[in-house]
Protein backbone atom coordinates (compact mmCIF):
# COMPACT_ATOMS: atom_id res chain seq x y z
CA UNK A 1 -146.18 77.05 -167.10
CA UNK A 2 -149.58 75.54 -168.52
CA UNK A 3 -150.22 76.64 -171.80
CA UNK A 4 -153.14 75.56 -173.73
CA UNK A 5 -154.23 75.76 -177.40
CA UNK A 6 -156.85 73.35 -177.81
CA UNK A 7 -159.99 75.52 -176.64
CA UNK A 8 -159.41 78.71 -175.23
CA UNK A 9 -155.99 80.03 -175.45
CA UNK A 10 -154.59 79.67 -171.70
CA UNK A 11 -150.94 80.45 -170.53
CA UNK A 12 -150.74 80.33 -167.26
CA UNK A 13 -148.12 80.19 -164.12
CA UNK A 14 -150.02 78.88 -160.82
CA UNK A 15 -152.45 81.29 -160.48
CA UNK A 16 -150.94 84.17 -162.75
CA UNK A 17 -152.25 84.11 -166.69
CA UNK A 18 -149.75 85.67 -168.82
CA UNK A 19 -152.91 86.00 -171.46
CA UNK A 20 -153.71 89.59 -172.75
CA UNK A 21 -156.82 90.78 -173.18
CA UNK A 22 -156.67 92.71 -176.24
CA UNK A 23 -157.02 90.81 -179.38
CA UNK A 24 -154.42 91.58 -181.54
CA UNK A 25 -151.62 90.93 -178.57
CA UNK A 26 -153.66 87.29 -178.65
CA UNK A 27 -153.22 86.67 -181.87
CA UNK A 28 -149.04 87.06 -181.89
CA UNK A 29 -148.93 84.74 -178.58
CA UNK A 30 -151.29 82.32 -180.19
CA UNK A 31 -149.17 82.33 -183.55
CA UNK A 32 -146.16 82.08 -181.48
CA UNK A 33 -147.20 79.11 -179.62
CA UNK A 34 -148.53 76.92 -182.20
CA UNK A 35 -144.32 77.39 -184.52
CA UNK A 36 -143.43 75.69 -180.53
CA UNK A 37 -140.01 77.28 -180.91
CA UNK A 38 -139.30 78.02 -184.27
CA UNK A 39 -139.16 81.51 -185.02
CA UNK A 40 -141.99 83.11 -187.02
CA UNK A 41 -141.33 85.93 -189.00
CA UNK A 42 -142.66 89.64 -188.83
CA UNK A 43 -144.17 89.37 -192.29
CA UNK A 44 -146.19 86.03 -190.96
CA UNK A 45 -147.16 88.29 -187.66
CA UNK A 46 -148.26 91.43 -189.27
CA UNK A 47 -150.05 89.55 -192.20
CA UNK A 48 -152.00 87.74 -189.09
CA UNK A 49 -152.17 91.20 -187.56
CA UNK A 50 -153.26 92.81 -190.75
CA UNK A 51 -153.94 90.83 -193.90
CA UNK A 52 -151.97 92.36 -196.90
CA UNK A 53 -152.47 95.74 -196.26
CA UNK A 54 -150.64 96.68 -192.77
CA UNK A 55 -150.63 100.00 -191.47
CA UNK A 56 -147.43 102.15 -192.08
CA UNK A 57 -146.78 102.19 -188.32
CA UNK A 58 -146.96 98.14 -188.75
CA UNK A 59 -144.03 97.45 -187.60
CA UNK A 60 -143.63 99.68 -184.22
CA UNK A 61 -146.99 98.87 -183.28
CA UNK A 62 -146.16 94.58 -183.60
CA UNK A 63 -142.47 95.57 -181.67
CA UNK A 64 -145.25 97.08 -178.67
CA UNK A 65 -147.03 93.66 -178.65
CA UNK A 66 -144.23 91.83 -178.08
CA UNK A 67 -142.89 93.79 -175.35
CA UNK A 68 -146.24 93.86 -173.98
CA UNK A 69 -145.79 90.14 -173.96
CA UNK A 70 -142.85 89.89 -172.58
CA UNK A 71 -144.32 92.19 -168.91
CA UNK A 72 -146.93 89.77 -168.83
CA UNK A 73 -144.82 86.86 -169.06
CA UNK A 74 -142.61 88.15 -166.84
CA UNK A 75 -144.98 89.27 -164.37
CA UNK A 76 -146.59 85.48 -164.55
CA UNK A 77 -142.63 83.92 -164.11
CA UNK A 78 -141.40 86.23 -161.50
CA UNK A 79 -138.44 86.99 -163.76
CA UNK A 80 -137.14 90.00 -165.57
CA UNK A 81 -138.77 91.27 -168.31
CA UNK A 82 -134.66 90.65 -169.69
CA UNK A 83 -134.83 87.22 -168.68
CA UNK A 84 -138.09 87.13 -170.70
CA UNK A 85 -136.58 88.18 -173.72
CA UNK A 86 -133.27 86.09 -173.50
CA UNK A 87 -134.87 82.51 -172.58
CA UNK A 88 -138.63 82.82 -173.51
CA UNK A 89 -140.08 85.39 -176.36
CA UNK A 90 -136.92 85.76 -178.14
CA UNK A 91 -135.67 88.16 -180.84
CA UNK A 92 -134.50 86.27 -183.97
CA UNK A 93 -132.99 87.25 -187.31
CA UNK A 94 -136.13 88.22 -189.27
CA UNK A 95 -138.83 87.46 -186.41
CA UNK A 96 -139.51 86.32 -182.99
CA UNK A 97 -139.90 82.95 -181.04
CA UNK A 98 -141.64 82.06 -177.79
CA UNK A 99 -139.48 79.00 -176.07
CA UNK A 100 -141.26 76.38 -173.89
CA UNK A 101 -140.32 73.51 -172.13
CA UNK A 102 -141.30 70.33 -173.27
CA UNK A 103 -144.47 69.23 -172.24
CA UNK A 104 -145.71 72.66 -170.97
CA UNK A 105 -147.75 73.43 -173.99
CA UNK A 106 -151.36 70.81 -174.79
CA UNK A 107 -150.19 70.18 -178.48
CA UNK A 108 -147.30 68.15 -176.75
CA UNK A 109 -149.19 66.25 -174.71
CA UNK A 110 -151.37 65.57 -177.16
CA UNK A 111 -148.86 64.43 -179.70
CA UNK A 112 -147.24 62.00 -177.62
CA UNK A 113 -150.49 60.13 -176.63
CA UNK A 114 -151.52 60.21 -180.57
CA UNK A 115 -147.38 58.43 -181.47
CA UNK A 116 -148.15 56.17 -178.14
CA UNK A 117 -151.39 55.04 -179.77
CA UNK A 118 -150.48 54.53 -183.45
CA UNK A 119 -147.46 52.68 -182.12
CA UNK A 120 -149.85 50.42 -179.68
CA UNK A 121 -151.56 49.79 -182.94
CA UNK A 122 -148.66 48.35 -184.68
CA UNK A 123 -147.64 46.19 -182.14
CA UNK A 124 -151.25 45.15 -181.74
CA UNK A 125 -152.15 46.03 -178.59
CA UNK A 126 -155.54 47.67 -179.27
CA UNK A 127 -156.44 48.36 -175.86
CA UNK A 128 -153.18 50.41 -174.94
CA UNK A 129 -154.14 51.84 -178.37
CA UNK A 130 -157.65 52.55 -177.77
CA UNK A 131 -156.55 54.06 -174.18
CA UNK A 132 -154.15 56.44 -175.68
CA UNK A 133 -156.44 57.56 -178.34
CA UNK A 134 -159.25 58.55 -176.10
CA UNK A 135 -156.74 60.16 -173.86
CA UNK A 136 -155.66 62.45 -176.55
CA UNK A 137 -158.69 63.65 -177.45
CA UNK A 138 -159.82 63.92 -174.21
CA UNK A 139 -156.81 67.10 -173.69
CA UNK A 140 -158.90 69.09 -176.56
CA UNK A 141 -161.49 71.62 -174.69
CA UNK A 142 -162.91 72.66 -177.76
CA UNK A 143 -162.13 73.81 -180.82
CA UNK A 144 -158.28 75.42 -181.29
CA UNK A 145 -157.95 78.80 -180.41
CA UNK A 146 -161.62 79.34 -179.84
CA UNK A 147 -161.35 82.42 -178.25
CA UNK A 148 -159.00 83.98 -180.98
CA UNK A 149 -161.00 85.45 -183.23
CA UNK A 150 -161.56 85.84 -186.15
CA UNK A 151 -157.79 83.94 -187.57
CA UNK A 152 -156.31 85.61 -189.91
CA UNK A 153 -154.46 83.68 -192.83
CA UNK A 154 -151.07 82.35 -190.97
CA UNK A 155 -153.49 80.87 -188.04
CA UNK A 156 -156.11 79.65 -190.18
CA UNK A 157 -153.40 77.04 -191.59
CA UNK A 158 -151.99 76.13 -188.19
CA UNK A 159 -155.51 75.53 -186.92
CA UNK A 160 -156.49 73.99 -190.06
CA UNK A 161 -153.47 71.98 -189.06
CA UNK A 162 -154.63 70.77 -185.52
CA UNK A 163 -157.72 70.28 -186.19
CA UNK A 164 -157.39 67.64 -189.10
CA UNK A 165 -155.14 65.87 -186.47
CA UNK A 166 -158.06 66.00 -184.37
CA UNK A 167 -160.66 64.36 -186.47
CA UNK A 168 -158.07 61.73 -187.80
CA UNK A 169 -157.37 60.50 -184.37
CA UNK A 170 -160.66 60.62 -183.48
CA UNK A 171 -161.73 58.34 -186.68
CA UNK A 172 -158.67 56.06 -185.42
CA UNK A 173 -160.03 55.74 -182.01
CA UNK A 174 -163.67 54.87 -183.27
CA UNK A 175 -161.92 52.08 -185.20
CA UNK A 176 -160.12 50.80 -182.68
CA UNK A 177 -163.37 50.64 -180.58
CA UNK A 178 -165.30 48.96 -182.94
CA UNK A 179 -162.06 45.91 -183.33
CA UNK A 180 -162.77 45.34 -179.60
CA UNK A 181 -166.81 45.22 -179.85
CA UNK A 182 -167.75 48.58 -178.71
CA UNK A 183 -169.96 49.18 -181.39
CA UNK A 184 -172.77 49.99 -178.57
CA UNK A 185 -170.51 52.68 -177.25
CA UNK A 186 -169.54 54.16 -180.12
CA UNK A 187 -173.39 54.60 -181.62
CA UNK A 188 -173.79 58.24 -179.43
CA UNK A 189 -170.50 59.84 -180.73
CA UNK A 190 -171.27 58.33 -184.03
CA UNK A 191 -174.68 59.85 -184.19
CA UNK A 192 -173.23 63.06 -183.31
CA UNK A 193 -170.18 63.12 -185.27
CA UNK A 194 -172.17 62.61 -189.16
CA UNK A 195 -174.25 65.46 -188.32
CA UNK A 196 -171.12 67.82 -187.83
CA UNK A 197 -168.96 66.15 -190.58
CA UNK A 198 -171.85 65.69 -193.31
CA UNK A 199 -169.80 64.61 -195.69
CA UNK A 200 -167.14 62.18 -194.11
CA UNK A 201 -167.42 58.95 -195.67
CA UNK A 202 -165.31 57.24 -193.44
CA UNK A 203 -167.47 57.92 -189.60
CA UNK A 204 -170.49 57.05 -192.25
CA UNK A 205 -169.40 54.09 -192.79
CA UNK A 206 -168.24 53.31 -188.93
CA UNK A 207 -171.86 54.70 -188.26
CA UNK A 208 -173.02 52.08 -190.37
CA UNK A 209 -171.28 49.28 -188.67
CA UNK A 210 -171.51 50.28 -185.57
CA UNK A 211 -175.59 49.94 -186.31
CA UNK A 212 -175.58 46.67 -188.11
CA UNK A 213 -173.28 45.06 -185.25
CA UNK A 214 -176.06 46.44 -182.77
CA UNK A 215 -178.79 44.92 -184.77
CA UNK A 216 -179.99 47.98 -186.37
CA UNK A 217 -180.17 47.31 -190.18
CA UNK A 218 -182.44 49.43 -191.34
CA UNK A 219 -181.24 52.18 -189.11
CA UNK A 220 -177.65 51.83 -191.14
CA UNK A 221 -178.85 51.73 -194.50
CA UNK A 222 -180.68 54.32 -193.74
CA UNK A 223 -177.35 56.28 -192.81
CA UNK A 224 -176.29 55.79 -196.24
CA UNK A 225 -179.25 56.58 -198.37
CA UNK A 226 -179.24 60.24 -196.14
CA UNK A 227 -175.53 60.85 -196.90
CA UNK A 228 -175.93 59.62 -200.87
CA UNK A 229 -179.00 61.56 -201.01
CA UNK A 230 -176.97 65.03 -199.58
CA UNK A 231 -173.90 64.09 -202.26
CA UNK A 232 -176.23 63.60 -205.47
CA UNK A 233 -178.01 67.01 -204.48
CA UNK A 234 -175.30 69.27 -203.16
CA UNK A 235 -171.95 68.09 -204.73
CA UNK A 236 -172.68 65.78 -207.85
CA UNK A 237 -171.06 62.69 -206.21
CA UNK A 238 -171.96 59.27 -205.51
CA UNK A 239 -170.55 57.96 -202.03
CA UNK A 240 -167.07 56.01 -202.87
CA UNK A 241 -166.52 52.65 -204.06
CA UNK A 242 -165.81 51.51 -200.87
CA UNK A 243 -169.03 52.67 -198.68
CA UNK A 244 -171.04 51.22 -201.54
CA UNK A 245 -169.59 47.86 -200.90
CA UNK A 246 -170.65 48.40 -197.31
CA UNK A 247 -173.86 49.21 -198.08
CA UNK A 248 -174.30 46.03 -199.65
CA UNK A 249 -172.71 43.62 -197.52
CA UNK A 250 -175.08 45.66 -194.85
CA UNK A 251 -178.26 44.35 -197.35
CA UNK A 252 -176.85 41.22 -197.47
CA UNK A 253 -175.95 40.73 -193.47
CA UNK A 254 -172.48 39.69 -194.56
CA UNK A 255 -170.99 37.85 -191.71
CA UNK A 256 -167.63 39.63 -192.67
CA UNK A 257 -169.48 42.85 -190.66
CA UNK A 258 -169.77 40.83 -187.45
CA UNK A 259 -167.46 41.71 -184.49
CA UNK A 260 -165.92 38.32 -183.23
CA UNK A 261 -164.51 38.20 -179.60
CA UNK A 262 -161.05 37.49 -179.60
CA UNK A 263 -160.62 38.50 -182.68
CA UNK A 264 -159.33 42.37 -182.59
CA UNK A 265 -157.13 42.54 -185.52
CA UNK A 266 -160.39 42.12 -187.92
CA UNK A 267 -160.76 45.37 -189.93
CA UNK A 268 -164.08 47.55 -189.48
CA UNK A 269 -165.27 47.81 -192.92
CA UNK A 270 -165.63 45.59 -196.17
CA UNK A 271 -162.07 46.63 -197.74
């Protein structure tokens, strides 16, 4: 099977999706998927279902999801809808699990490239780092479960979840681009990247760089006095300690700023 989380929810086998189209059937696969296993239990699925006030018939109703689940899947396999429910959407104590194999589901894909990067990194091999990185990210087709809407509580955390992963690695692999000079490169997804995250101090500050190492000073102070200007007004805050040292090593065209070939390991930002 294929099954995919990040972006549209997609579970398919060859050309058969296993994917209802109703939306509450959607939400217990997609809730299912992202536990990978573990069993989730029916108070998790009917507050996803329901919020805190589920119907009387609650229960019944979930219990005609899941075998509803269970056709489809089997339909998609080829198998039993038995065979289903003793190797695939099981029936645990207290709740229900959906069983994959290893690498069959996006999120585990995705994790290993994200491990194969961070451990590239600490053997310092940027490259194979900076490889993985963009590999992982490049599995994501949009936001998580973009087409299960709207998330109630128990998948707001798990996509909460994923998609902090998401824009950690992707702040990892803009670092490790800028160690090994692509600063040029990196200027496009920068650009778009502090518009979306307003307030992340860290991409600022690789935004920054990335313009001062591609001789656009005015361009990256320029950066900072927009994001200072939005904190002051909107949340009370100056930018952090560290960004303001940035700032003015930018003012001062500190060599420290200045990419060096051959020398990867330097870090990105005035510590």
């Amino acid at each position: 099977m294929d099954v995919s989380v990040l972006g549209p929810l997609t579970l398919r086998q060859g050309d058969q999706s296993a994917v209802p189209s109703a939306m509450k059937p959607r939400k217990v696969l997609s809730l299912l998927l992202l536990h990978d296993g573990r069993m989730v239990p029916v108070q998790s699925l009917m507050a996803e279902l329901w919020g805190e006030g589920p119907p009387r018939t609650g229960l019944t109703t979930l219990q005609t999801y899941v075998l509803h689940l269970r056709k489809l899947l089997a339909q998609a396999l080829g198998v039993p809808p038995a065979a289903v429910a003793r190797d695939v959407l099981q029936t645990r104590p207290g709740g229900y699990a959906l069983v994959l194999r290893y690498g069959q589901l996006d999120v585990h894909r995705y994790r290993d490239l994200v491990a194969a990067g961070e451990h590239a990194l600490e053997v310092g091999d940027e490259r194979a780092a900076d490889a993985a990185f963009r590999r992982a990210l490049s599995i994501w087709q949009g936001p998580a479960l973009v087409d299960v809407t709207p998330h109630g509580r128990p998948l707001q955390a798990e996509v909460a979840r994923l998609e902090q992963s998401r824009l950690t690695v992707t702040e990892r692999s803009i670092e490790t681009r800028l160690r090994l000079g692509g600063h040029q490169e990196a200027l496009s997804d920068l650009a778009s990247l502090v518009v979306e995250h307003r307030f992340h101090e860290g991409m600022h500050g690789q935004y920054m760089l990335a313009l001062h190492r591609s001789g656009q000073r005015t361009r990256a102070l320029a950066v900072y006095q927009r994001l200072r200007l939005a904190m002051t007004e909107e949340l009370g805050l100056e930018p952090s300690a560290k960004l303001q040292r940035l700032q003015q090593a930018v003012l001062a065209s500190d060599p420290r700023l200045d990419y060096e070939a051959g020398a990867p390991g330097r870090g990105p930002v005035v510590a």
